[in-house]
C-alpha atoms as a PDB file:
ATOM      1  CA  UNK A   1     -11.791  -3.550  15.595  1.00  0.00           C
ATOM      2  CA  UNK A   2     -14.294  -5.166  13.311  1.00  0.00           C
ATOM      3  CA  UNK A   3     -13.120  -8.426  11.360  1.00  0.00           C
ATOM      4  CA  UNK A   4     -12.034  -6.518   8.388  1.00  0.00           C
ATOM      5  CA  UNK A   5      -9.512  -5.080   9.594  1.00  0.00           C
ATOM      6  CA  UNK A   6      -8.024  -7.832  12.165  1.00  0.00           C
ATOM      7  CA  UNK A   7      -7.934  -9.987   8.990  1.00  0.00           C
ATOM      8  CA  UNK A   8      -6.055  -7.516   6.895  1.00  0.00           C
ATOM      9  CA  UNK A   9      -4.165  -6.091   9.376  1.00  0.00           C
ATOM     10  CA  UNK A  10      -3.069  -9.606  10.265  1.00  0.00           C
ATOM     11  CA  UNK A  11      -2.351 -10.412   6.772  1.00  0.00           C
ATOM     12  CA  UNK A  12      -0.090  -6.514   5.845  1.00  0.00           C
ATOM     13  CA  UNK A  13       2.124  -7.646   9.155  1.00  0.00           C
ATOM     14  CA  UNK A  14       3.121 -11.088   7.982  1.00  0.00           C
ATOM     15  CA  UNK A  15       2.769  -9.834   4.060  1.00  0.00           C
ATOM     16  CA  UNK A  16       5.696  -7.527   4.901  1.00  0.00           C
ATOM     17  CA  UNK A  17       8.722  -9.369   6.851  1.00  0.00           C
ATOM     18  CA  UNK A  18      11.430  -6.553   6.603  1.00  0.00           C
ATOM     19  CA  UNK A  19       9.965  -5.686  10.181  1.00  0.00           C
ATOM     20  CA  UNK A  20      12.184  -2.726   9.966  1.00  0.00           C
ATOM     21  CA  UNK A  21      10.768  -0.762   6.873  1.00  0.00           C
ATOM     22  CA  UNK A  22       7.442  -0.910   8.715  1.00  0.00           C
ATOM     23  CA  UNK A  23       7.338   2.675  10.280  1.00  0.00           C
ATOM     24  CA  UNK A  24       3.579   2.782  11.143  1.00  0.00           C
ATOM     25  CA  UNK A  25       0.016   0.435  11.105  1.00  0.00           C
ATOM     26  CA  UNK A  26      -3.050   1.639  12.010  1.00  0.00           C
ATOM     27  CA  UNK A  27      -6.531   0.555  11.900  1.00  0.00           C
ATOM     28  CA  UNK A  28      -9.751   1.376  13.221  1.00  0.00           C
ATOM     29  CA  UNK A  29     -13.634   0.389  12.799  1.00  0.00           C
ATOM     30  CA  UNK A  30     -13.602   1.468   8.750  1.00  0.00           C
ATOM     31  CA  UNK A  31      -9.473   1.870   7.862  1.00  0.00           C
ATOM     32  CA  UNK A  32      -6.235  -0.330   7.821  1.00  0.00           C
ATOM     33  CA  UNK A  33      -3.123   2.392   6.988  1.00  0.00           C
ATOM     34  CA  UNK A  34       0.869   0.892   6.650  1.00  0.00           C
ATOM     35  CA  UNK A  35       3.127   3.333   5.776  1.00  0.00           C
ATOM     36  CA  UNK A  36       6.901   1.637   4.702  1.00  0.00           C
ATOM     37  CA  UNK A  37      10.310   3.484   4.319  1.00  0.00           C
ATOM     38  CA  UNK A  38      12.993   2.240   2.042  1.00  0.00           C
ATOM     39  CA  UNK A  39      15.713   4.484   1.311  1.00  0.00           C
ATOM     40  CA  UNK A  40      14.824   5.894  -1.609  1.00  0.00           C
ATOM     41  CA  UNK A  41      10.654   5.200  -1.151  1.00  0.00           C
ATOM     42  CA  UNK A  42       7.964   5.661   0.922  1.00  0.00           C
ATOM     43  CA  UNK A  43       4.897   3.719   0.793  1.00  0.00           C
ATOM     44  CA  UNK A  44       1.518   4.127   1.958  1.00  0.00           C
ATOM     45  CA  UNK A  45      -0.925   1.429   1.599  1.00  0.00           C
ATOM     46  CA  UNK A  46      -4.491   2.194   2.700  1.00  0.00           C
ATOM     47  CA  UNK A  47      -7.631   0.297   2.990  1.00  0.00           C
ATOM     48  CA  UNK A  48     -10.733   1.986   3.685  1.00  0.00           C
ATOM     49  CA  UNK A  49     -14.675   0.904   4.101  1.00  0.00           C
ATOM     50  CA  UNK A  50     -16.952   3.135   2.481  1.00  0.00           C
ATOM     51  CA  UNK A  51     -20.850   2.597   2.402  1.00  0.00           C
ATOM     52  CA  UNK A  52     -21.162   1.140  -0.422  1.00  0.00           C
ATOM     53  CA  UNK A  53     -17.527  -0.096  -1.651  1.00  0.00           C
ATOM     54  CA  UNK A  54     -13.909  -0.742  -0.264  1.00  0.00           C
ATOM     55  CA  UNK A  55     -10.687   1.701  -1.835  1.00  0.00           C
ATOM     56  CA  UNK A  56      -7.548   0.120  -1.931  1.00  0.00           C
ATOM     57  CA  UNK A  57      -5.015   2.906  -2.231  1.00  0.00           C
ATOM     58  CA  UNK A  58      -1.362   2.309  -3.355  1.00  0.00           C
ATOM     59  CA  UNK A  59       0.922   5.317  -2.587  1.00  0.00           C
ATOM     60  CA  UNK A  60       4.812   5.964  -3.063  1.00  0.00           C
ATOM     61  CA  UNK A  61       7.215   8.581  -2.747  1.00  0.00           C
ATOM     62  CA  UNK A  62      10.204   8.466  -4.602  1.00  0.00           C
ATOM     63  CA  UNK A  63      13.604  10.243  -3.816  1.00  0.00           C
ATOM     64  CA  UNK A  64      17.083   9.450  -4.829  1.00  0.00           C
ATOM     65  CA  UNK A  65      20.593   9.841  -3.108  1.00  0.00           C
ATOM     66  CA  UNK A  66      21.025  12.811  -6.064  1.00  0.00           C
ATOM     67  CA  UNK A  67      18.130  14.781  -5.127  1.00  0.00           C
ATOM     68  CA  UNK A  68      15.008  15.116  -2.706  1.00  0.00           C
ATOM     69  CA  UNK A  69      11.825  13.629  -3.589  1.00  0.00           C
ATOM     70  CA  UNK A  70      10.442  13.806  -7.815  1.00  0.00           C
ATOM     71  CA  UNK A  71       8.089  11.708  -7.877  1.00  0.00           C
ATOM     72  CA  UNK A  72       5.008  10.353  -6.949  1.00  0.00           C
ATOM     73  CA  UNK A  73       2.646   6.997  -7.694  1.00  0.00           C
ATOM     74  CA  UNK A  74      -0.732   6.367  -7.110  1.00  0.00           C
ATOM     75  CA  UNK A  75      -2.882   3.449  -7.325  1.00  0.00           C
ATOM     76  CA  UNK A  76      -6.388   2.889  -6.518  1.00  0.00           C
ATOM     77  CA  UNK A  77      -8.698   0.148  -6.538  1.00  0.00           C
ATOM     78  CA  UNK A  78     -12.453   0.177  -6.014  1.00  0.00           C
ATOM     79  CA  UNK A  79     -14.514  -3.181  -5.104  1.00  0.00           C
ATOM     80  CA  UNK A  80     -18.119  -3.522  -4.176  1.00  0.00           C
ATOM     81  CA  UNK A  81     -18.695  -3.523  -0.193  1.00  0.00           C
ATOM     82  CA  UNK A  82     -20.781  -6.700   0.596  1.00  0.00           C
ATOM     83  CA  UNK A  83     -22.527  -7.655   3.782  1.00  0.00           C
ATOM     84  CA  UNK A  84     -19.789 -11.085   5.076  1.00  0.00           C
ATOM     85  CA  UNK A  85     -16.969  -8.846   6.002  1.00  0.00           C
ATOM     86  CA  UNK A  86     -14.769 -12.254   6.076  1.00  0.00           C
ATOM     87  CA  UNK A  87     -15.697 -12.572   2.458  1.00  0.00           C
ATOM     88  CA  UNK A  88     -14.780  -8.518   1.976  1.00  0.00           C
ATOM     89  CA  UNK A  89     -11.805  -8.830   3.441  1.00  0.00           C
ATOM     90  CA  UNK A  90     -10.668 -12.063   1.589  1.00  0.00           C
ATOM     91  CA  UNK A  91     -11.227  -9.980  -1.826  1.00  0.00           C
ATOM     92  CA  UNK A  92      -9.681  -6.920  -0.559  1.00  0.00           C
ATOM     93  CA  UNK A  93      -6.183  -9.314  -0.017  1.00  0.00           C
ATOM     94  CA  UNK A  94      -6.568 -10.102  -3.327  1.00  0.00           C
ATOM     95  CA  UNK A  95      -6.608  -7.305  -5.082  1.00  0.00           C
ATOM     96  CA  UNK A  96      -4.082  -6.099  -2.739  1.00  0.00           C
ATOM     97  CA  UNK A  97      -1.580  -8.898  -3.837  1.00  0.00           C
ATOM     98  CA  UNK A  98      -2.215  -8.387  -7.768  1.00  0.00           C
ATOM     99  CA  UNK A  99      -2.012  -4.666  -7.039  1.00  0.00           C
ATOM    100  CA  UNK A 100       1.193  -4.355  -5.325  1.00  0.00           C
ATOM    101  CA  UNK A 101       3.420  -6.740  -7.867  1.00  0.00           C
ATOM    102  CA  UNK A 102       2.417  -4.381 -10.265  1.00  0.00           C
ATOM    103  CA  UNK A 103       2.709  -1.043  -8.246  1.00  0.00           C
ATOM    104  CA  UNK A 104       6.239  -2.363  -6.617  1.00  0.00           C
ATOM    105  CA  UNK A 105       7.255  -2.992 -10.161  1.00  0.00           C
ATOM    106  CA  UNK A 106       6.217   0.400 -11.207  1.00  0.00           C
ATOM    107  CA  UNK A 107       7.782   1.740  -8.215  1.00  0.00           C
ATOM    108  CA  UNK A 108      11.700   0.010  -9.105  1.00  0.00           C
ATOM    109  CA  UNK A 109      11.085   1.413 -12.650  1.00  0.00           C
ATOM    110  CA  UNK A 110      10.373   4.517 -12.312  1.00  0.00           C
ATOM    111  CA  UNK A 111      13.029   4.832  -9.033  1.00  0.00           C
ATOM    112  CA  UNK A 112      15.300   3.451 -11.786  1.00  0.00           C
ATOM    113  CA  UNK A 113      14.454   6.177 -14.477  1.00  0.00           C
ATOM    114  CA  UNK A 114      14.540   8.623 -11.771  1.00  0.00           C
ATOM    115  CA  UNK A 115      18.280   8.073 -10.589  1.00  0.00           C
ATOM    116  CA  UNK A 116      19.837   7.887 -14.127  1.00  0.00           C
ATOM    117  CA  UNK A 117      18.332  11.417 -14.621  1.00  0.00           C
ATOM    118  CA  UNK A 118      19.161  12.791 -11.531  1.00  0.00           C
ATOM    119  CA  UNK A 119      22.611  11.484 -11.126  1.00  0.00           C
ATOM    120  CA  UNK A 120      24.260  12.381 -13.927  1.00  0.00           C
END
């Protein structure tokens, strides 16, 4: 595993400290996945190394106690690959932390929306 990924990898495990909504990390040589389950959400955030850039991918399902899943969100996030994958993976924890306040806030919103329509 190149230093990319041990540095992000590191970085998702300590980012998320529910433990328990963790159902799956994987990495390899050119790819950090984490896929999350909430009750009502699943999330799938995914880092991969192209040739030329990185994609940061933000991914939820949404459901609701009324009905099955309605809903889906995507995010993604391009940044130029450079050559000091410490420096890479540095920028790729950024984006990931302005990202996801604004994807987990999209995320509660819409989940929101979603359960006042479908419960009523």
């Amino acid at each position: 595993m190149g230093v990319f990924n041990k540095k992000v990898r590191a970085f998702l495990e300590e980012y998320f400290t529910d433990k328990n909504a963790i159902t799956s990390i994987q990495s390899g040589n050119e790819y950090v996945t984490i896929h999350l389950q909430y009750p009502d959400i699943i999330t799938a955030i995914i880092f991969v190394v192209g040739k030329y850039s990185v994609a940061l991918v933000l991914e939820a399902s949404l459901g609701s106690y009324c009905k099955e899943i309605k809903e889906h969100i995507n995010f993604r996030i391009e940044f130029p690959l450079e050559k000091d994958m410490n420096k890479v993976a540095e920028i790729a924890i950024n984006k990931f932390k302005n990202a996801y306040n604004k994807f987990e806030k999209t995320v509660q919103k819409s989940l929101e929306i979603l359960k006042e329509d479908q419960c009523t």
